[in-house]
PDB file of N, CA and C in Angstrom:
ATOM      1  N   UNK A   1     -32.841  14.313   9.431  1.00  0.00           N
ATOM      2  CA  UNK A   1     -32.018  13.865   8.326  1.00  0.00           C
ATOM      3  C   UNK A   1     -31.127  15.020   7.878  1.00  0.00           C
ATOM      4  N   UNK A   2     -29.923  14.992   7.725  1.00  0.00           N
ATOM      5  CA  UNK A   2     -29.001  15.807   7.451  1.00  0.00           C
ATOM      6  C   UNK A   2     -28.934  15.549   6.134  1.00  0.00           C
ATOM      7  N   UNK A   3     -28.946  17.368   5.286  1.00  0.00           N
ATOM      8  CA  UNK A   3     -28.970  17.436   3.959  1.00  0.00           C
ATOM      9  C   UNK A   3     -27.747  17.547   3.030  1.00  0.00           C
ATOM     10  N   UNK A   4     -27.373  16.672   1.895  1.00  0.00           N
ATOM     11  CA  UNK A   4     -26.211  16.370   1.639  1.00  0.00           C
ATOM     12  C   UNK A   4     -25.469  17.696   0.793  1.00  0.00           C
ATOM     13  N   UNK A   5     -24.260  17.451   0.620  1.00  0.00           N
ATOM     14  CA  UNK A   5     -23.489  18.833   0.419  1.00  0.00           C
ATOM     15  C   UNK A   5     -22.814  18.008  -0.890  1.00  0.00           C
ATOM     16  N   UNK A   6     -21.799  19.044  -1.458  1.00  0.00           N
ATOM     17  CA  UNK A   6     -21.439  18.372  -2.410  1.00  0.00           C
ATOM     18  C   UNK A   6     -20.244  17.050  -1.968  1.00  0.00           C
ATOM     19  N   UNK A   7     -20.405  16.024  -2.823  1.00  0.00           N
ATOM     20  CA  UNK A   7     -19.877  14.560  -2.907  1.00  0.00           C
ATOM     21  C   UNK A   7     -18.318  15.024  -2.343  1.00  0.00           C
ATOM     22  N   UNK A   8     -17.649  15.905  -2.640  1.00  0.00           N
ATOM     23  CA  UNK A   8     -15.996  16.366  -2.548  1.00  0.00           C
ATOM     24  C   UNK A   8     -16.600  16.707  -1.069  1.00  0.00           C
ATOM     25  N   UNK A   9     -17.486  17.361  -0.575  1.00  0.00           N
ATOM     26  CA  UNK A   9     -17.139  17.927   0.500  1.00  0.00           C
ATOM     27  C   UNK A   9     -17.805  16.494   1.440  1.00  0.00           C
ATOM     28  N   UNK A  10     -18.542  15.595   1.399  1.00  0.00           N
ATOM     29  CA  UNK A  10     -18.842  14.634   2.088  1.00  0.00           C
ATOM     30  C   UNK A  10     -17.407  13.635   2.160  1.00  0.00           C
ATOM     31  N   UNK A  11     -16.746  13.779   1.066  1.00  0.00           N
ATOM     32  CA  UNK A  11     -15.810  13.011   1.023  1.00  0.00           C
ATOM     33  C   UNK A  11     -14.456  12.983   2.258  1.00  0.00           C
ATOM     34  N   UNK A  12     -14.776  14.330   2.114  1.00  0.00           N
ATOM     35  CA  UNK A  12     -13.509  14.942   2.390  1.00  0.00           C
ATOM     36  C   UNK A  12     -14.063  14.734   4.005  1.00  0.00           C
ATOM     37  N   UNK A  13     -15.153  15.034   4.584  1.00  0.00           N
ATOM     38  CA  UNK A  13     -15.451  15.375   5.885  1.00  0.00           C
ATOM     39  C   UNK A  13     -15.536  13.448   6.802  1.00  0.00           C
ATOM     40  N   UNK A  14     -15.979  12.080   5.503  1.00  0.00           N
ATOM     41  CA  UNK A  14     -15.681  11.106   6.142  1.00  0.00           C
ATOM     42  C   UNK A  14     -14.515  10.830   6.035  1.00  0.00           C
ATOM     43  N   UNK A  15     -13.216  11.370   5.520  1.00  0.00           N
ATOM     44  CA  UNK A  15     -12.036  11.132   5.788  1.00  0.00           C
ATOM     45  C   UNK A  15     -11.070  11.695   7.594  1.00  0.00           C
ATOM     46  N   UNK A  16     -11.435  13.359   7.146  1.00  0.00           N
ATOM     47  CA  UNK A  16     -11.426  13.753   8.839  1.00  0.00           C
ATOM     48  C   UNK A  16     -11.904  13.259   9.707  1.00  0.00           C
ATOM     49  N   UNK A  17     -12.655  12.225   9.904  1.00  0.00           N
ATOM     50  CA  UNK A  17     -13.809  11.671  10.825  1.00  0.00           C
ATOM     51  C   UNK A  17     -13.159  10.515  10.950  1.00  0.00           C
ATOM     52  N   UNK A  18     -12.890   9.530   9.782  1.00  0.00           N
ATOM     53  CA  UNK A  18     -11.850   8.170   9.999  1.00  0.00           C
ATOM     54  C   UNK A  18     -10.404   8.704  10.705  1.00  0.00           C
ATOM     55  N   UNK A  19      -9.903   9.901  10.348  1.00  0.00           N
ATOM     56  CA  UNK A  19      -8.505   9.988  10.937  1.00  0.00           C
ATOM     57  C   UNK A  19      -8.328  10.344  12.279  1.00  0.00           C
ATOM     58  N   UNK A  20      -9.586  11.186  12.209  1.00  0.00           N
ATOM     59  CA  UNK A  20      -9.595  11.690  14.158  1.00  0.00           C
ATOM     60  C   UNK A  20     -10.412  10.047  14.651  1.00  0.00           C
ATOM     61  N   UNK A  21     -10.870   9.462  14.353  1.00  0.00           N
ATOM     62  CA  UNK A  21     -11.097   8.220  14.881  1.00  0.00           C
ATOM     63  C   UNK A  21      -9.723   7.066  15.178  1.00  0.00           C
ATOM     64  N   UNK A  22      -9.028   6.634  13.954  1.00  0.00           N
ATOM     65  CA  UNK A  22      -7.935   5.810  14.161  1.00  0.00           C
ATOM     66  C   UNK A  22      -6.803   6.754  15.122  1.00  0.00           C
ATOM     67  N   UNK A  23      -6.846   8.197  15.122  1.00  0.00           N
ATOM     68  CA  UNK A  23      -5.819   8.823  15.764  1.00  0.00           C
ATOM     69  C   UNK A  23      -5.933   8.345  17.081  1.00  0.00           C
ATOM     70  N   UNK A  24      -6.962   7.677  18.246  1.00  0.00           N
ATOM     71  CA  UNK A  24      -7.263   7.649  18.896  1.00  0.00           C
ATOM     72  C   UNK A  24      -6.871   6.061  19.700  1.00  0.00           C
ATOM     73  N   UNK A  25      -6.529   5.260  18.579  1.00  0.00           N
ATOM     74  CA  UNK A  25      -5.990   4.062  18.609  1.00  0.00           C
ATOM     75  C   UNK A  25      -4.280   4.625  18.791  1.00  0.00           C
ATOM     76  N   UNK A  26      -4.043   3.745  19.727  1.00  0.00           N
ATOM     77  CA  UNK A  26      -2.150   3.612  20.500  1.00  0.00           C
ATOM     78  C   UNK A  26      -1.570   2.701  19.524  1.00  0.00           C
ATOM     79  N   UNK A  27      -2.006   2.349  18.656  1.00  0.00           N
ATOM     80  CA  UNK A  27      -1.780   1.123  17.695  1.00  0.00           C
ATOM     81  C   UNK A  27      -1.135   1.769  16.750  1.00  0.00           C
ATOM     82  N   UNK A  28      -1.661   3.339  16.034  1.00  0.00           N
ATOM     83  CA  UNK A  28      -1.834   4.242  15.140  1.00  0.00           C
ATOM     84  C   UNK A  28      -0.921   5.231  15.542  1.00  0.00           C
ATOM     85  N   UNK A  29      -0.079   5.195  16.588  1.00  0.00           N
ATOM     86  CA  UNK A  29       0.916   6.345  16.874  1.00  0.00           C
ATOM     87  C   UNK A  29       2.292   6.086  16.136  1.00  0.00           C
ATOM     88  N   UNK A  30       3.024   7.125  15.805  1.00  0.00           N
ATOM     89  CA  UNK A  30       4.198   6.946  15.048  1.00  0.00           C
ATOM     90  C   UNK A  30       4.221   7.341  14.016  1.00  0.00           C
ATOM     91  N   UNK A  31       5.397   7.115  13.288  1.00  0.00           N
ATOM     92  CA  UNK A  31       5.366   7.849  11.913  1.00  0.00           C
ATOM     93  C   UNK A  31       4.965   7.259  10.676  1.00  0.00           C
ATOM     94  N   UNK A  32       4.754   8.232   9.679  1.00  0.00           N
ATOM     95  CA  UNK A  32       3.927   7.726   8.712  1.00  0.00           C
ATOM     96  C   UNK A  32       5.130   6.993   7.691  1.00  0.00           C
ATOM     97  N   UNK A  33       4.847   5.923   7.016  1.00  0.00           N
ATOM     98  CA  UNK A  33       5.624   5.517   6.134  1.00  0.00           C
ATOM     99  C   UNK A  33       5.184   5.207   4.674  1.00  0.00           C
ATOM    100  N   UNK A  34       5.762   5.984   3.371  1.00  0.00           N
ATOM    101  CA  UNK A  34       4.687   5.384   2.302  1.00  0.00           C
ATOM    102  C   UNK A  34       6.099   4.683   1.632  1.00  0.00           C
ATOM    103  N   UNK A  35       5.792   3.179   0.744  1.00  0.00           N
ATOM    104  CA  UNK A  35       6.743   2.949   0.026  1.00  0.00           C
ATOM    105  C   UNK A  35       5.778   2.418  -1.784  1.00  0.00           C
ATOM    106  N   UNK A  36       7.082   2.502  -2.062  1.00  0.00           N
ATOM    107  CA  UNK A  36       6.637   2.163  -3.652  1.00  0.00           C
ATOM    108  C   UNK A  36       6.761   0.958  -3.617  1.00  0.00           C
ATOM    109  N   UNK A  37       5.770   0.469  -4.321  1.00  0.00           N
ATOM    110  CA  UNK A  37       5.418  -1.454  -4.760  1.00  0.00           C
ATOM    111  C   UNK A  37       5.089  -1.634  -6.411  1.00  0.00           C
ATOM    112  N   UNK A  38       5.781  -2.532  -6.325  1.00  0.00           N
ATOM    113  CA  UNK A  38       5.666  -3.116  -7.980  1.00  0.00           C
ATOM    114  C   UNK A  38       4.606  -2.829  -8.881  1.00  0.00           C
ATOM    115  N   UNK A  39       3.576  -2.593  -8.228  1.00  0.00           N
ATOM    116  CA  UNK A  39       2.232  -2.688  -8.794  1.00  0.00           C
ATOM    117  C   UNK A  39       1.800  -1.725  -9.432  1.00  0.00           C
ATOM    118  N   UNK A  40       2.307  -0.015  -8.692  1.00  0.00           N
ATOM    119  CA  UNK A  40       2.891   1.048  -9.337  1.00  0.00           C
ATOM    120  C   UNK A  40       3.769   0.991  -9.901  1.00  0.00           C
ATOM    121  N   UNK A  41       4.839   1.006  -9.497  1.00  0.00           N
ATOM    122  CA  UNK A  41       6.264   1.336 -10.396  1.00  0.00           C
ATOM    123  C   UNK A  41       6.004   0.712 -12.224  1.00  0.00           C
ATOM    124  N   UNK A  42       5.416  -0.433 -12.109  1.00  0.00           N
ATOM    125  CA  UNK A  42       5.655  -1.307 -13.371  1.00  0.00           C
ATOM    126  C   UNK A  42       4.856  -0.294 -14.478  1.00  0.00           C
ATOM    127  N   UNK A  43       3.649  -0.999 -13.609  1.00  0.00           N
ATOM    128  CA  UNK A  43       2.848   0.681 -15.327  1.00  0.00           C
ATOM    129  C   UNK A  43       3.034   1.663 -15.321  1.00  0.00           C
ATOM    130  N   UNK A  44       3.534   1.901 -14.204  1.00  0.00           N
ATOM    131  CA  UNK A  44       4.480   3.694 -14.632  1.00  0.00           C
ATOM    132  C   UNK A  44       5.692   3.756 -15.480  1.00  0.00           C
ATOM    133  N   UNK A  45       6.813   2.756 -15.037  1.00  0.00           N
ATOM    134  CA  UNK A  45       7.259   2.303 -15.333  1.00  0.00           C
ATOM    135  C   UNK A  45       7.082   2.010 -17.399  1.00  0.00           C
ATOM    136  N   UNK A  46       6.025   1.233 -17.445  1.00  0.00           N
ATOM    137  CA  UNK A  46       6.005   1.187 -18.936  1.00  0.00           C
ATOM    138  C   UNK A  46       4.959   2.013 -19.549  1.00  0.00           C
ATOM    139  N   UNK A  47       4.350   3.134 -18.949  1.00  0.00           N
ATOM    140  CA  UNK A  47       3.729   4.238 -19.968  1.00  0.00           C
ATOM    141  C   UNK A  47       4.697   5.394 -19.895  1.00  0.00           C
ATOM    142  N   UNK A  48       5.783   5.298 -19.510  1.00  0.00           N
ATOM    143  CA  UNK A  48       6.548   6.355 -19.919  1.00  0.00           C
ATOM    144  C   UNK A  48       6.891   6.614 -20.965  1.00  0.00           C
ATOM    145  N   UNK A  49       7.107   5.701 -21.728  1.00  0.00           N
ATOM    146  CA  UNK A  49       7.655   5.817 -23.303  1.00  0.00           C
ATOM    147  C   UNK A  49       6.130   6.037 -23.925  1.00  0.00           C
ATOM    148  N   UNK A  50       5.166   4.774 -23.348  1.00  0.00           N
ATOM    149  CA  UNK A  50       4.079   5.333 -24.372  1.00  0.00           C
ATOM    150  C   UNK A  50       3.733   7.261 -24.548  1.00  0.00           C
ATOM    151  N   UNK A  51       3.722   7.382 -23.155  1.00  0.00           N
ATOM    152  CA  UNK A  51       3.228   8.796 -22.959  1.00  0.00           C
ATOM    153  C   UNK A  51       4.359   9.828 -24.096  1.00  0.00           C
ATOM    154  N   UNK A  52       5.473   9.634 -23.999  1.00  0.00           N
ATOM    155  CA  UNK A  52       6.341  10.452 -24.876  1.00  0.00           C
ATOM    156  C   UNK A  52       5.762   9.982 -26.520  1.00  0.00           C
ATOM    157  N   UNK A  53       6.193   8.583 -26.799  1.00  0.00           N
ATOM    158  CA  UNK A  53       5.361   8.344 -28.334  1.00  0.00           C
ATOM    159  C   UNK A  53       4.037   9.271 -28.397  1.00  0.00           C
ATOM    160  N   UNK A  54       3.214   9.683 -28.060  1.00  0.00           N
ATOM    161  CA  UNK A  54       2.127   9.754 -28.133  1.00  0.00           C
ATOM    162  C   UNK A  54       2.193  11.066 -27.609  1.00  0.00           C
ATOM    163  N   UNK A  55       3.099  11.898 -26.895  1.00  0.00           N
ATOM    164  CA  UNK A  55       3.066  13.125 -27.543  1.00  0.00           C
ATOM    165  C   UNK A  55       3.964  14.026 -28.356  1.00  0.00           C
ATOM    166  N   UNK A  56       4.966  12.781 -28.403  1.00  0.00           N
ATOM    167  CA  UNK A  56       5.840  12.772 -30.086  1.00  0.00           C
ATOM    168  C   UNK A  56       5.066  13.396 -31.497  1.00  0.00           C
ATOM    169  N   UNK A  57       3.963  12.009 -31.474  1.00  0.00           N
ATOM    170  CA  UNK A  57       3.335  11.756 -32.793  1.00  0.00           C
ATOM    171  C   UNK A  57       1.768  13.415 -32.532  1.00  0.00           C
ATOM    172  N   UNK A  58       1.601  13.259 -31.512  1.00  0.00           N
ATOM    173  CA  UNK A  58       0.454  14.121 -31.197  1.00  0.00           C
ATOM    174  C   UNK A  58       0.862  16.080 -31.364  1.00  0.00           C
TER     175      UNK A  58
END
């Protein structure tokens, strides 16, 4: 039984392990693309003002 390390470092080591795995898939070659979706933008989008009110008043 392998003894556990800290949670950040388990984390971090099943991520290297998923990426050298999918790297291995021909499916998975090419470039990376990230885009912004509504789902972000919107509440970012509307805590901007809160965040300024609030360190207006703060």
């Amino acid at each position: 039984m392998k003894a556990r390390g800290r949670p950040d470092h388990d984390s971090r080591r099943q991520l290297r392990e998923l990426a050298q795995s999918g790297a291995k898939d021909p499916l998975a070659q090419g470039e990376v693309t990230a885009r912004w979706a509504c789902e972000i933008m919107g509440p970012a989008r509307r805590g901007g003002p809160v965040d300024g009110a609030l360190l207006a008043v703060g």
